[in-house]
Every structure is written in structure tokens, then in C-alpha cells.
Protein backbone atom coordinates (compact mmCIF):
# COMPACT_ATOMS: atom_id res chain seq x y z
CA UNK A 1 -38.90 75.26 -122.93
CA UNK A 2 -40.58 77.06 -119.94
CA UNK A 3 -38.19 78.51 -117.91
CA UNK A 4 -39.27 76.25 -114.57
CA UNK A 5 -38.12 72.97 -116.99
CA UNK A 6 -34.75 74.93 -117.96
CA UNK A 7 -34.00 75.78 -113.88
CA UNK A 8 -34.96 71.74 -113.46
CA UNK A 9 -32.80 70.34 -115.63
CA UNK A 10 -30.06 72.58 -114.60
CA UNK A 11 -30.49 71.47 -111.16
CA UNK A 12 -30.47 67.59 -112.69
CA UNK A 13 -27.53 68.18 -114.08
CA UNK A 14 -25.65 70.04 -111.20
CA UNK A 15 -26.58 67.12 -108.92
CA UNK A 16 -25.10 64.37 -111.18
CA UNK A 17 -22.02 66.24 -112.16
CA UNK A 18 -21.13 66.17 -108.51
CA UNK A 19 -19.81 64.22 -107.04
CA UNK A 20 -20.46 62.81 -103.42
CA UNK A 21 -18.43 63.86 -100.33
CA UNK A 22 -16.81 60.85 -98.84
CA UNK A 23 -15.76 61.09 -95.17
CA UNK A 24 -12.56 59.62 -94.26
CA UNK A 25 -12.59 56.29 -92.90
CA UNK A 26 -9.62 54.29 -91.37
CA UNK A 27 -9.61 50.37 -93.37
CA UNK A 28 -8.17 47.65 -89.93
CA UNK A 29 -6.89 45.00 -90.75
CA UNK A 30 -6.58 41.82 -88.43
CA UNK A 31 -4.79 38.33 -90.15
CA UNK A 32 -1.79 36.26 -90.06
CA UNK A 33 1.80 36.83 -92.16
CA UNK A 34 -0.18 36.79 -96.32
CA UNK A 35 -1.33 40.09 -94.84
CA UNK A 36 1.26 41.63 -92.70
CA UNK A 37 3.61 44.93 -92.96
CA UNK A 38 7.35 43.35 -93.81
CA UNK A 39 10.37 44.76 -92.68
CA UNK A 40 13.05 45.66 -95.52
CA UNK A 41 15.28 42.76 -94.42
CA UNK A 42 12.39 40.86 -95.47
CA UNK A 43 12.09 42.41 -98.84
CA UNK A 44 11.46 41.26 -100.98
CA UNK A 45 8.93 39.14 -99.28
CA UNK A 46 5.38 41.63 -98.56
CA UNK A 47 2.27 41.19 -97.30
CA UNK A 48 -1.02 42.23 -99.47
CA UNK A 49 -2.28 44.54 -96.89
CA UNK A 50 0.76 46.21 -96.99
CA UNK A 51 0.30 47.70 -100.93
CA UNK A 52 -3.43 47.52 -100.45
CA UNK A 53 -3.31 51.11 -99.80
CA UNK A 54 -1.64 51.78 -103.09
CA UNK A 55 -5.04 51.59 -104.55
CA UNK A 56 -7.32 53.73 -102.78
CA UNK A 57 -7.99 57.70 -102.32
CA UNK A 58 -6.83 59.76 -100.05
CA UNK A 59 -10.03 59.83 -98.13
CA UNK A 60 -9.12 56.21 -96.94
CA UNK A 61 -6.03 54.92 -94.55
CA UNK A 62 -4.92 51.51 -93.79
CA UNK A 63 -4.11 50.72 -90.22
CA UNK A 64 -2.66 47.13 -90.99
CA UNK A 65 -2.36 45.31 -87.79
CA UNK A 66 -1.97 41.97 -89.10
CA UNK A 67 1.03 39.79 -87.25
CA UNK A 68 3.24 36.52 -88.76
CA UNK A 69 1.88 33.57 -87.36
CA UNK A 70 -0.99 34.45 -85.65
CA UNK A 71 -4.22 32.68 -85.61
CA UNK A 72 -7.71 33.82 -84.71
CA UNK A 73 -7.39 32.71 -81.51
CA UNK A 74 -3.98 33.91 -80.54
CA UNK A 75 -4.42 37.67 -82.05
CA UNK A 76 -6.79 37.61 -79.22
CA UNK A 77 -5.48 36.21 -76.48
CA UNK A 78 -2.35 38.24 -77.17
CA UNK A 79 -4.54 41.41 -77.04
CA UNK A 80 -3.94 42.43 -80.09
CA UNK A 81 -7.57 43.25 -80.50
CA UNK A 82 -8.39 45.31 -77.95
CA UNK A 83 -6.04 48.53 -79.43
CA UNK A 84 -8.26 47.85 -82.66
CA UNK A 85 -11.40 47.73 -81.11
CA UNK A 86 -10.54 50.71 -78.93
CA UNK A 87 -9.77 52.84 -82.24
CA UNK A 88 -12.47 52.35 -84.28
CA UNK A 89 -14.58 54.95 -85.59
CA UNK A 90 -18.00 54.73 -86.96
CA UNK A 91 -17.95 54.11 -90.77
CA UNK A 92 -14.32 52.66 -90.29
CA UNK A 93 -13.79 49.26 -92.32
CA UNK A 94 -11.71 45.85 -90.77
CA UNK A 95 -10.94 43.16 -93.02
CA UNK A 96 -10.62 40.09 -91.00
CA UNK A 97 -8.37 37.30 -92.23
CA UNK A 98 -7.40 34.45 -90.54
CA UNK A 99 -7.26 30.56 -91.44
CA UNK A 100 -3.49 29.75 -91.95
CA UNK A 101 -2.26 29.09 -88.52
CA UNK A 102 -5.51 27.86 -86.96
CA UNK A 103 -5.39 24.77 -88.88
CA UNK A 104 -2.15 24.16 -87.42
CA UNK A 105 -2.85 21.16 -85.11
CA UNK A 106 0.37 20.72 -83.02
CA UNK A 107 0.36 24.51 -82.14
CA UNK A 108 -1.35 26.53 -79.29
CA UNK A 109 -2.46 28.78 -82.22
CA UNK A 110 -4.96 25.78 -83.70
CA UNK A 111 -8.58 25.90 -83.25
CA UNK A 112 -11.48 23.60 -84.06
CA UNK A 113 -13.41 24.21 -87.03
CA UNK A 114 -16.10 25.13 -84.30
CA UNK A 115 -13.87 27.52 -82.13
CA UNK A 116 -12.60 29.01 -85.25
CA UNK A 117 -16.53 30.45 -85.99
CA UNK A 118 -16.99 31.20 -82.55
CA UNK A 119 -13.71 33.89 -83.22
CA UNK A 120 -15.08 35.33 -86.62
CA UNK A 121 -18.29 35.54 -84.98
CA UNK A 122 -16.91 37.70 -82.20
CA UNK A 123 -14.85 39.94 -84.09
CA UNK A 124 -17.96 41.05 -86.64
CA UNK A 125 -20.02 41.26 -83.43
CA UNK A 126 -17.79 43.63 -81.65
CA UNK A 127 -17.13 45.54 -84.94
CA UNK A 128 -20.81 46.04 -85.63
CA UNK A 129 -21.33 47.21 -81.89
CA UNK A 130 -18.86 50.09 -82.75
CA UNK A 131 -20.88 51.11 -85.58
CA UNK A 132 -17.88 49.99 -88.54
CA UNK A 133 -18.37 47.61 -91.49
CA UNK A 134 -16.55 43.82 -90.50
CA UNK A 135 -15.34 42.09 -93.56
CA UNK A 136 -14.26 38.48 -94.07
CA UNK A 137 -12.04 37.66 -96.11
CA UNK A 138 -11.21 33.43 -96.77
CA UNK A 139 -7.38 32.35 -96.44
CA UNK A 140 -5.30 32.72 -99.71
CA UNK A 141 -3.76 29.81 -101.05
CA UNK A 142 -0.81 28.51 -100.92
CA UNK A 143 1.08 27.46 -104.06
CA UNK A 144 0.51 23.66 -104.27
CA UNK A 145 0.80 21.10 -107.30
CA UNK A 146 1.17 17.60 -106.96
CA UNK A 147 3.52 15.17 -109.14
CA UNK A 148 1.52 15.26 -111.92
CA UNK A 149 0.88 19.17 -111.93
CA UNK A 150 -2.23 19.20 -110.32
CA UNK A 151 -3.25 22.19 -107.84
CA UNK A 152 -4.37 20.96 -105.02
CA UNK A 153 -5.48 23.01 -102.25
CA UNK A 154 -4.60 22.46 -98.03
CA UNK A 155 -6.95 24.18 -96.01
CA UNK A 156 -9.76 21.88 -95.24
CA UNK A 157 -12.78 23.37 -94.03
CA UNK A 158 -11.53 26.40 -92.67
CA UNK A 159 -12.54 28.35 -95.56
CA UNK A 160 -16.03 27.23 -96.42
CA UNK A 161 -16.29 29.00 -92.13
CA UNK A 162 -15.83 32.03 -93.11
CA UNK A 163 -18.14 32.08 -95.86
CA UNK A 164 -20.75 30.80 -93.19
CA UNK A 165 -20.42 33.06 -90.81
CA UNK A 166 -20.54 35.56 -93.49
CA UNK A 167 -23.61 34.43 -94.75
CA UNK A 168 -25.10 34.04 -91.01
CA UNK A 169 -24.13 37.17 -90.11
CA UNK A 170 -24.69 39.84 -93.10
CA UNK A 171 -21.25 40.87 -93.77
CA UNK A 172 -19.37 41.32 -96.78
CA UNK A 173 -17.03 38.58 -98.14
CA UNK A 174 -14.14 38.24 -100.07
CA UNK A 175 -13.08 34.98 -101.12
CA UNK A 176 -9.26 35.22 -101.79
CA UNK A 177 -8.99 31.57 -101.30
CA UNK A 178 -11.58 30.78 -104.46
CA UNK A 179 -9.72 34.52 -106.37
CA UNK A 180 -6.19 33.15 -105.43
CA UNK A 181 -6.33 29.02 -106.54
CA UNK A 182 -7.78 31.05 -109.82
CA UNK A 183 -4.49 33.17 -110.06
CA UNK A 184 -2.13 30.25 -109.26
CA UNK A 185 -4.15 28.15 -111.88
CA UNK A 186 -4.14 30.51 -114.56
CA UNK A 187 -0.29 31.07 -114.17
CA UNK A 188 0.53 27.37 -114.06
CA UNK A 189 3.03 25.40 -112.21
CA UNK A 190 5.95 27.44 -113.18
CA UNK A 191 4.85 30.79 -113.57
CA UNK A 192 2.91 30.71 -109.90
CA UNK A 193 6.44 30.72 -108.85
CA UNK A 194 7.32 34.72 -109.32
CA UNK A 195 3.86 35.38 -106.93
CA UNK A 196 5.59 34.11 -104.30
CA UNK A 197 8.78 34.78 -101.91
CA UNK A 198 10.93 31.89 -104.38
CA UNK A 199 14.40 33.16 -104.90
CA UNK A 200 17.47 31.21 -106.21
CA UNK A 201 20.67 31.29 -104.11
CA UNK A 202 22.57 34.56 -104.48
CA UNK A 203 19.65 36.29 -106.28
CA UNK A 204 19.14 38.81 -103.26
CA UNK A 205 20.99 39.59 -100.28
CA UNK A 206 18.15 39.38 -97.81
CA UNK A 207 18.28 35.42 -98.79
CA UNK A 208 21.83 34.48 -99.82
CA UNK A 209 21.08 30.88 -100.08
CA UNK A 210 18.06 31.23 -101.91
CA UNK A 211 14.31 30.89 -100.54
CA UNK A 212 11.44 28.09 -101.61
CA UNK A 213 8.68 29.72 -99.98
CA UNK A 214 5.03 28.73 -101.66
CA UNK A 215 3.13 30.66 -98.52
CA UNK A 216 4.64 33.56 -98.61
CA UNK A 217 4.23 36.29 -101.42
CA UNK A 218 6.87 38.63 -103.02
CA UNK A 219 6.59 42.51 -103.91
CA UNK A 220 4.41 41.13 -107.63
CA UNK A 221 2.21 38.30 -105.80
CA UNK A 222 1.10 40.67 -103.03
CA UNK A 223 0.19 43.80 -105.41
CA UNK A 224 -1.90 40.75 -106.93
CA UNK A 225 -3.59 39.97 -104.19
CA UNK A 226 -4.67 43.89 -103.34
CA UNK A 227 -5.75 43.76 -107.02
CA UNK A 228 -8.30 40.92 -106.42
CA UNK A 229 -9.18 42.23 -102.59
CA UNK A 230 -9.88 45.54 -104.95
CA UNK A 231 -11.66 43.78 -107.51
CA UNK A 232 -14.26 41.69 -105.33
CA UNK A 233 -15.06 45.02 -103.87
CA UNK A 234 -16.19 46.82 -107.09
CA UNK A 235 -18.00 43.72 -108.06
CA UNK A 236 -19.93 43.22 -104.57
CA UNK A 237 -20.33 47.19 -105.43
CA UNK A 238 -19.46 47.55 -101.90
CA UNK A 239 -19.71 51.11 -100.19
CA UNK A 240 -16.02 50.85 -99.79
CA UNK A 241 -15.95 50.93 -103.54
CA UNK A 242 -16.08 54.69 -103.36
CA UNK A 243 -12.67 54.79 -101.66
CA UNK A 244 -10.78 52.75 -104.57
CA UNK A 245 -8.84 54.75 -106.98
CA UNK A 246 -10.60 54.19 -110.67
């Protein structure tokens, strides 16, 4: 082997044994209560955002900003965005999530299919402007069977939105609502029962007369959820990928 071959292939080999720097990047996240920090009198009700940093590197942070019962609407108008906005950093990551409490018709929350895209639309636009990666991410399901055992789902079209405005717009999706009716399917009608906050009377102090909550997820359901947020990533092979643990 000349010698110039043998320095090549060293240098081949060097390059793919390393591996690549990441910088560190700050992962926002902006949704309603399936994504939201819990308090411990809560527990053990828990939000997926709040384990999803369970499963990356140290080179990434979650900032979870996500509040109970907001909508896409009122996270704005209660300037809730603004701080998040303000803080972003170029290469940072927000998962946007809403869905749940826009569909909600007799609340100040609700907005029209229509208003609902005009929201999304602004929050990847302002995202992009600060040079960070918006991603959308559909409403996950709530645990639903009918009297013959039949899943049914309740969000209308709010969904199928997001994955429009994804489309229009370029940006990463990841469709818990399609990733979570497959979880609740594949557990059944009974089993779906320990992914969410459903507790029998005196089975925890937090909820001494027991809890029938089918929105809501406990400590299992939302490490679940992070799973699958995890899992669409790796199979989009997102840049983001880079920051989950392997």
C-alpha cells in the first residue's frame, strides 16, 4: 500500500470514528395540560413534556411552558408567548401542541377550525424569524370506547390542521393523535386504563375518592407518550435526532 493510501485511509477512519459536536440547544414547548409540568399534589397525574427530557443528552434542555387549559388562542392572548419568543436562540427547537381546548365551543378558549390555522401559522412564522426549528405536533387522544368497545376518537378536524399547516409550511410533524389512538388500541379497553390518571378510591392520597380521568395521563401513559414524541423523531431522522439518548 503506498504510504499516501495508508495516511488516507487513516484520515477516513479518524473522521468516521468521531463523532460530531452538537451545540446545545434549548427544546420550548407551548400546549395545553397532556403536556404540562404537574405539581406533586397532582402526582401521580404528569404531563409528557414533563419526562420528555428523560430521553435526551445533556447537550439538550427542555423549557416546558405548556399551561392546563389553554388553547392556541388563549396562550397568546395571555402572553404567554412573548417570554418564549423573547428566549429563543438560533438552533433552539419548540414543539407546538395545541387542539384540546380550542375545540371547546362554550369557552373563550375555542377557535374556528380557520382561526385555529391562523395561530399555528403564526407561531412557526415567528419561530422561523428567530432562526429555531417550529414543530407541530397533533392533539393526543383521549381514551374513548363506545358500548360495544369501539375506539372512537373526539377531535373533529382539529387535527387533520395541524398536519396542513405542516405540510404548507415545511415544518416537522408529529402526529401523536394517529401514534396515541394506536397505543390506546393496541392496549384495549381495559388495559388503556393504567395510561391514564384512573385511580380507584383510596388508592392514592392525592385522590382519596378515586379519579376517572380518560384525558389526563399518569406517571406510565406520559413516559409513553415521550417514547412515541422520541420515536417519530428518529424515524422523520430529524436533526433533533442527534440530541436523543440511543
Amino acid at each position: 500500500m503506498k504510504l499516501s493510501t495508508y495516511f488516507t485511509c487513516l484520515i477516513l477512519l479518524f473522521i468516521v470514528g468521531c463523532k460530531k459536536e452538537l451545540k446545545p440547544i434549548t427544546i420550548y414547548m407551548i400546549g395545553d395540560s397532556t403536556m404540562a409540568n404537574k405539581s406533586p399534589k397532582r402526582a401521580p397525574e404528569t404531563g409528557w413534556g414533563q419526562v420528555f427530557n428523560q430521553l435526551l443528552t445533556e447537550k439538550a434542555t427542555v423549557s416546558n411552558h405548556a399551561v392546563n387549559g389553554r388553547s392556541s388562542r388563549s396562550f397568546l392572548g395571555e402572553d404567554r408567548w412573548q417570554p418564549v419568543l423573547d428566549s429563543l436562540q438560533e438552533g433552539d427547537y419548540v414543539f407546538i401542541q395545541f387542539g384540546h381546548n380550542d375545540q371547546k365551543e362554550d369557552s373563550a378558549r375555542h377557535t374556528t377550525l380557520d382561526e385555529y390555522k391562523e395561530f399555528l401559522e403564526k407561531y412557526v412564522k415567528e419561530t422561523k424569524e428567530k432562526k429555531a426549528n417550529p414543530i407541530l405536533l397533533t392533539s393526543v387522544m383521549r381514551r374513548r370506547f363506545d358500548e360495544s368497545g369501539k375506539f372512537f376518537d373526539t377531535h373533529g378536524g382539529y387535527p387533520q390542521v395541524v398536519r396542513e399547516v405542516a405540510k404548507e409550511q415545511n415544518v416537522p410533524l408529529i402526529d401523536l393523535h394517529k401514534k396515541t389512538e394506536e397505543l390506546i388500541i393496541a392496549a384495549g379497553e381495559d388495559d388503556s386504563k393504567k395510561i391514564f390518571l384512573i385511580l380507584a378510591k383510596g388508592e392514592n392520597q392525592n385522590y382519596p375518592d378515586g379519579v376517572d380521568d380518560n384525558t389526563h395521563f399518569s406517571r406510565y401513559g406520559a413516559t409513553e407518550v415521550a417514547k412515541l414524541t422520541a420515536e417519530s423523531i428518529k424515524e422523520q431522522d430529524l436533526p433533533l435526532a442527534d440530541y436523543l439518548k440511543e
